[in-house]
Protein backbone atom coordinates (compact mmCIF):
# COMPACT_ATOMS: atom_id res chain seq x y z
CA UNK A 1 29.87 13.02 -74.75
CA UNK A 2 27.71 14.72 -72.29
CA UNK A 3 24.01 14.02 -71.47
CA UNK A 4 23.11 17.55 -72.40
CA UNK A 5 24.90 17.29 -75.70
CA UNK A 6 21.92 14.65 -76.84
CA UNK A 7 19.01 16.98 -76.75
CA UNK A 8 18.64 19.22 -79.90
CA UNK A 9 17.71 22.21 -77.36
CA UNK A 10 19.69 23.53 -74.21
CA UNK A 11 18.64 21.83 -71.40
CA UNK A 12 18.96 25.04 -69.65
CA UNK A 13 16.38 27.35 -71.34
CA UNK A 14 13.77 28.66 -69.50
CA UNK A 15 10.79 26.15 -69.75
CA UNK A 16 7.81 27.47 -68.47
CA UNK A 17 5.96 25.07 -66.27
CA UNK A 18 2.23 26.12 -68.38
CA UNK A 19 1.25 27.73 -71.32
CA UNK A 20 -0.20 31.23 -70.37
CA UNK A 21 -2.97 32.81 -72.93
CA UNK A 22 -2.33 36.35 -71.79
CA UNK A 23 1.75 35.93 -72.98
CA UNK A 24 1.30 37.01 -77.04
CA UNK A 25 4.00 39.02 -77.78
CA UNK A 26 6.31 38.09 -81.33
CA UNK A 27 8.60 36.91 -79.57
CA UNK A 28 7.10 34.63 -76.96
CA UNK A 29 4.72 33.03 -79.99
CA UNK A 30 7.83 32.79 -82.01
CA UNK A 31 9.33 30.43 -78.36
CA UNK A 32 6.45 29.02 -77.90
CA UNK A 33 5.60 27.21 -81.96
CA UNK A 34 9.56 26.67 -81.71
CA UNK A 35 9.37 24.34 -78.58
CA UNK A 36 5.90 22.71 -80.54
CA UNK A 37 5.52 19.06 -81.33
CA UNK A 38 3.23 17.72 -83.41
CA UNK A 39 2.60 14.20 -82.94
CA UNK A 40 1.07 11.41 -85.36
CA UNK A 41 0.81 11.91 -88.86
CA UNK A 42 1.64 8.10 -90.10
CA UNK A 43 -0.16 6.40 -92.60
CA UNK A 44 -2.43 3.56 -90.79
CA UNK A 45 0.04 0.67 -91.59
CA UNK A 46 2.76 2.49 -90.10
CA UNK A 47 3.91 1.40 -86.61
CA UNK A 48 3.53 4.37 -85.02
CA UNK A 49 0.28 4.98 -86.49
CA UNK A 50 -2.32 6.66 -83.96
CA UNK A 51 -5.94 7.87 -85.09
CA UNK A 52 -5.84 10.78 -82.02
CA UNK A 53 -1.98 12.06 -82.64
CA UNK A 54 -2.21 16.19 -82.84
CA UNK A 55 -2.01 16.15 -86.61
CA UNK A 56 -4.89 13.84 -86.46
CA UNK A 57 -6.68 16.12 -84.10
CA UNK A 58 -6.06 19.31 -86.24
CA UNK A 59 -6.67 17.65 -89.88
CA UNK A 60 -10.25 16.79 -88.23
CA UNK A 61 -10.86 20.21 -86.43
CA UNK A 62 -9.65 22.29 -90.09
CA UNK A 63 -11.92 20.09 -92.21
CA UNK A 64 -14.44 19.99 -89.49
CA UNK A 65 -14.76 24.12 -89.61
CA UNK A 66 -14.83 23.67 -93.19
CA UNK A 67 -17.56 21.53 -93.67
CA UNK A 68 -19.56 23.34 -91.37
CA UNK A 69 -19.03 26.74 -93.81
CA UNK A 70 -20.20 25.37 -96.57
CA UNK A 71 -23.32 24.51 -95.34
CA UNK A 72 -25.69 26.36 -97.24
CA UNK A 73 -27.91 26.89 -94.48
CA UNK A 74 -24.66 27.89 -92.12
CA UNK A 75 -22.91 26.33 -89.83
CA UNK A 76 -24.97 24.08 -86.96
CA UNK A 77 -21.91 23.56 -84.71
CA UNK A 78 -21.02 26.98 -83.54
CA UNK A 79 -18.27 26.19 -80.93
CA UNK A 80 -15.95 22.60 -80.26
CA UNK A 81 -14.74 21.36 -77.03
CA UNK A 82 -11.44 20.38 -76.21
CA UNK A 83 -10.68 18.21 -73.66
CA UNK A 84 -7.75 16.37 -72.12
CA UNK A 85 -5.71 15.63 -68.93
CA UNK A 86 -4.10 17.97 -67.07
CA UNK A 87 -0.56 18.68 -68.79
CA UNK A 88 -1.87 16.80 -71.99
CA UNK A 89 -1.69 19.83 -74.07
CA UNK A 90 -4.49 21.44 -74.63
CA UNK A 91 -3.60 24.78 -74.15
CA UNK A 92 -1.00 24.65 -76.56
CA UNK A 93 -3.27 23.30 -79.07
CA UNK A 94 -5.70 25.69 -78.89
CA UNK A 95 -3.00 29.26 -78.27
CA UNK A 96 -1.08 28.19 -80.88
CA UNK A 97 -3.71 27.30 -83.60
CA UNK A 98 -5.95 30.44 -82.54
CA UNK A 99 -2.72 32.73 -83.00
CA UNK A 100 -2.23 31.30 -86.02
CA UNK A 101 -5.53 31.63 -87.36
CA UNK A 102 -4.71 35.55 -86.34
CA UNK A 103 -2.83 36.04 -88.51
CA UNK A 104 0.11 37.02 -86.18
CA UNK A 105 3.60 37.54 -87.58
CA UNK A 106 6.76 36.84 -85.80
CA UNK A 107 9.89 38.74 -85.49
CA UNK A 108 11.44 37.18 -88.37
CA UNK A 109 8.72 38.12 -90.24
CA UNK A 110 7.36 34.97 -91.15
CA UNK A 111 3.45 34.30 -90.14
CA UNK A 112 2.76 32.33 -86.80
CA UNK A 113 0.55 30.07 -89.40
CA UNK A 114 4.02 28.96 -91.49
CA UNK A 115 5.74 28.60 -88.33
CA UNK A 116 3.11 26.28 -87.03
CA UNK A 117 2.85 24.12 -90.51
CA UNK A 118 6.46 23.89 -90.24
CA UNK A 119 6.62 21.94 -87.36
CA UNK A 120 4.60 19.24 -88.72
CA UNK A 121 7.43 16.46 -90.01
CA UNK A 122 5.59 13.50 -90.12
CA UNK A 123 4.85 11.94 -93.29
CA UNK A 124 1.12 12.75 -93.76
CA UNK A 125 1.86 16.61 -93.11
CA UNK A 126 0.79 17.49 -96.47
CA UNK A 127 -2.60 16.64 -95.15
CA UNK A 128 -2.79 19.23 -92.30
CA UNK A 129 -1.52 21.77 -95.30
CA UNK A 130 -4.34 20.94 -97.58
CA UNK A 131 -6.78 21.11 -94.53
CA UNK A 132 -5.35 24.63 -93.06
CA UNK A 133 -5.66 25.89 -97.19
CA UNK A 134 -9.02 24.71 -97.09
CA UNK A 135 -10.41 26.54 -94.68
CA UNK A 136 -8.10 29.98 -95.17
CA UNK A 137 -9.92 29.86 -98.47
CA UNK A 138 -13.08 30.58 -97.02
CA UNK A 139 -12.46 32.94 -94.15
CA UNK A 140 -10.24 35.93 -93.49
CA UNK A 141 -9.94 35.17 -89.58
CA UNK A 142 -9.19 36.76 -86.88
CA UNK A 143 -8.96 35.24 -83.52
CA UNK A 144 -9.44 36.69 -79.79
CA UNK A 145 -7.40 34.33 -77.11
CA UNK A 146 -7.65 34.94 -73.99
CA UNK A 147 -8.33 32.77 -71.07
CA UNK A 148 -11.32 33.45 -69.29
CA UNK A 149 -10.89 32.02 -65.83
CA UNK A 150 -7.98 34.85 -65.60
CA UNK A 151 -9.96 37.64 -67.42
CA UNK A 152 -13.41 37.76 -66.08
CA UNK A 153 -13.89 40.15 -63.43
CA UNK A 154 -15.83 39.69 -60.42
CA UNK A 155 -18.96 38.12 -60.94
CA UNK A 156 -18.82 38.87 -64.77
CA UNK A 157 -20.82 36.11 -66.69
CA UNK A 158 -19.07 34.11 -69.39
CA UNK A 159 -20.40 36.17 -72.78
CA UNK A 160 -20.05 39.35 -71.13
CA UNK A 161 -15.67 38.82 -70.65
CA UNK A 162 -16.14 37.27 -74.40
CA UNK A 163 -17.77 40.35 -75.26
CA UNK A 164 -15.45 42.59 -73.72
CA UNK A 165 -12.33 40.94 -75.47
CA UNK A 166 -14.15 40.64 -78.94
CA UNK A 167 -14.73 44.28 -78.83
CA UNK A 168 -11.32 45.14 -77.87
CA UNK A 169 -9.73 43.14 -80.28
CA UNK A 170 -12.15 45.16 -82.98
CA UNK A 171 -10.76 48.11 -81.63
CA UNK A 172 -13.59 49.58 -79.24
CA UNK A 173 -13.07 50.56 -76.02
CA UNK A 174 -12.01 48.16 -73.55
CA UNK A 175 -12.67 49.30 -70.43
CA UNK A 176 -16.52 50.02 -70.81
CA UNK A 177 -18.92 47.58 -72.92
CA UNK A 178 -21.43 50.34 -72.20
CA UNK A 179 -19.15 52.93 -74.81
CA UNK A 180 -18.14 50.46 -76.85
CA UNK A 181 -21.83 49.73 -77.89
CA UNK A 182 -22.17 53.03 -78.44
CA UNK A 183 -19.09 53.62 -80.39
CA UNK A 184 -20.32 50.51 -82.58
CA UNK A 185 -23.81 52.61 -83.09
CA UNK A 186 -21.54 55.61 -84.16
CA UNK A 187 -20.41 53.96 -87.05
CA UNK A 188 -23.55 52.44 -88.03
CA UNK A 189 -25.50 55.66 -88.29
CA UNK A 190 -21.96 57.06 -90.33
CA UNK A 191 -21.30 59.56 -87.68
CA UNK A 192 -18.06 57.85 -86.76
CA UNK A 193 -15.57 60.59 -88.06
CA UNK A 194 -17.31 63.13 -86.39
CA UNK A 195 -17.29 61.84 -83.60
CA UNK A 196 -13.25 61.39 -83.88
CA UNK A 197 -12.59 64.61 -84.73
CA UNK A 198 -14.78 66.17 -82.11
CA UNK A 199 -12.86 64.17 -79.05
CA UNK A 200 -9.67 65.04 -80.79
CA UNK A 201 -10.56 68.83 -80.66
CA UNK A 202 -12.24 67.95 -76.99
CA UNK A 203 -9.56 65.85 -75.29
CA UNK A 204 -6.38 67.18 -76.92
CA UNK A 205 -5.57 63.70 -78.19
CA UNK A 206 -7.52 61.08 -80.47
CA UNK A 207 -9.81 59.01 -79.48
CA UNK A 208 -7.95 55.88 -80.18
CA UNK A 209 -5.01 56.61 -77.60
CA UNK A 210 -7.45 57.29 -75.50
CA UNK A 211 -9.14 53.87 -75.41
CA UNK A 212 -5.32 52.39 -76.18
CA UNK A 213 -4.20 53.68 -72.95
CA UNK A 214 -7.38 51.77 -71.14
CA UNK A 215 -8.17 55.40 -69.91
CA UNK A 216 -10.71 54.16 -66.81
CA UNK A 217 -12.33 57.73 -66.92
CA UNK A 218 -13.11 56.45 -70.31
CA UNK A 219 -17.07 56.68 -69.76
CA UNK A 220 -16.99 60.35 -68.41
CA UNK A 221 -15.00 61.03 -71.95
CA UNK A 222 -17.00 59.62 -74.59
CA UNK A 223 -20.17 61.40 -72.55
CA UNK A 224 -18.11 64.73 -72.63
CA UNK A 225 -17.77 64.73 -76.22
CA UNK A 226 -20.95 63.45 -76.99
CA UNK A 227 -22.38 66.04 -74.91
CA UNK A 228 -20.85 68.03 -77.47
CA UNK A 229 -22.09 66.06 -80.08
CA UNK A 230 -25.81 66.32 -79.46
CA UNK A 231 -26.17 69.16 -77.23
CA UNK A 232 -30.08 68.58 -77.46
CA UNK A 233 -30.10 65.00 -75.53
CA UNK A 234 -27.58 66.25 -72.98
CA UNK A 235 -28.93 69.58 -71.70
């Protein structure tokens, strides 16, 4: 027997050295849960019983959320912190339980949520079932990850990059916050479709390639057609 032929994976695969945020295609997701451990999960008189294993950590986070939902006042803890030493995983933790929460599906068409559940064996998993059930009861999520330190731009404070990705993940335009606060104001005041069919007649192509394509003359666009729009503010 060969040292290689004791590891249930090829030694030889491509192992990336860090989890990246930006890497969410299908197919990397469907690598990444694959490669996933999930540690603890024991009952307490087990030997290898450990109160702050990763099932531990997400059974507390899930129920945690939860709790805060139900509160009938809303929730007082907006945010949680997740800390760790370097290489301890908490990237991982947080990518693959945020793409989960997403909703994502894989290439085998199977949701990056079951995938993730999945690779809890331990004997408590049941628990991190019931928890994850508990709170997709409650919410229909979605979930923007991204990591900030890599897509702020110069000088950009922290809720303005949040902003920027929120907005793009709901579809607005990514490239200006500026027309994306506008296109939000749009729908609002239900002038939305007019708007669409005006900078399809304008541009000579929807709206939504448009802002798909991360068009930077984006701006000078959406003031074209609203130019159009209300001829009286734009003389």
């Amino acid at each position: 027997m060969q040292i290689s032929e004791i590891f249930e994976s090829k030694v030889t695969r491509d192992i990336p050295p860090v989890v990246y945020f930006h890497e969410q295609s299908p197919q990397k997701l469907a690598d990444e849960v694959s490669e996933y451990i999930i540690t603890g999960g024991y009952p307490k008189k087990h030997a290898q019983y450990r109160p702050d294993g990763i099932h531990e950590s997400y059974v507390r986070l899930l129920n945690t959320i939860s709790t805060e939902l139900e509160k009938s006042g809303g929730p007082e803890l907006p945010n949680v912190w997740i800390s760790g030493f370097y290489g301890s995983g908490k990237s991982s933790f947080a990518k693959i339980l945020g793409m989960s929460l997403d909703g994502v599906a894989l290439p085998d068409g199977k949701s990056m949520a079951d995938a993730w559940l999945r690779r809890n064996s331990a004997p408590n998993r049941q628990e991190m079932i019931d928890a994850w059930d508990r709170l997709k009861r409650k919410v229909d999520s979605i979930a923007v990850v991204f990591d900030v330190g890599g897509a702020a731009k110069d000088n950009e404070h922290v809720h303005a990059a949040v902003l920027r990705h929120v907005q793009k993940r709901l579809g607005y335009c990514a490239t200006s916050s500026d027309v994306a606060d506008f296109e939000l104001k749009l729908e609002r005041e239900g002038k939305w479709d007019q708007f669409l069919q005006l900078a399809k007649a304008t541009l000579k192509e929807p709206w939504q390639k448009k802002i798909a394509d991360n068009d930077v003359f984006a701006d000078e666009d959406f003031s074209l057609v609203m130019s159009k729009m209300f001829p009286d503010h734009f003389p």
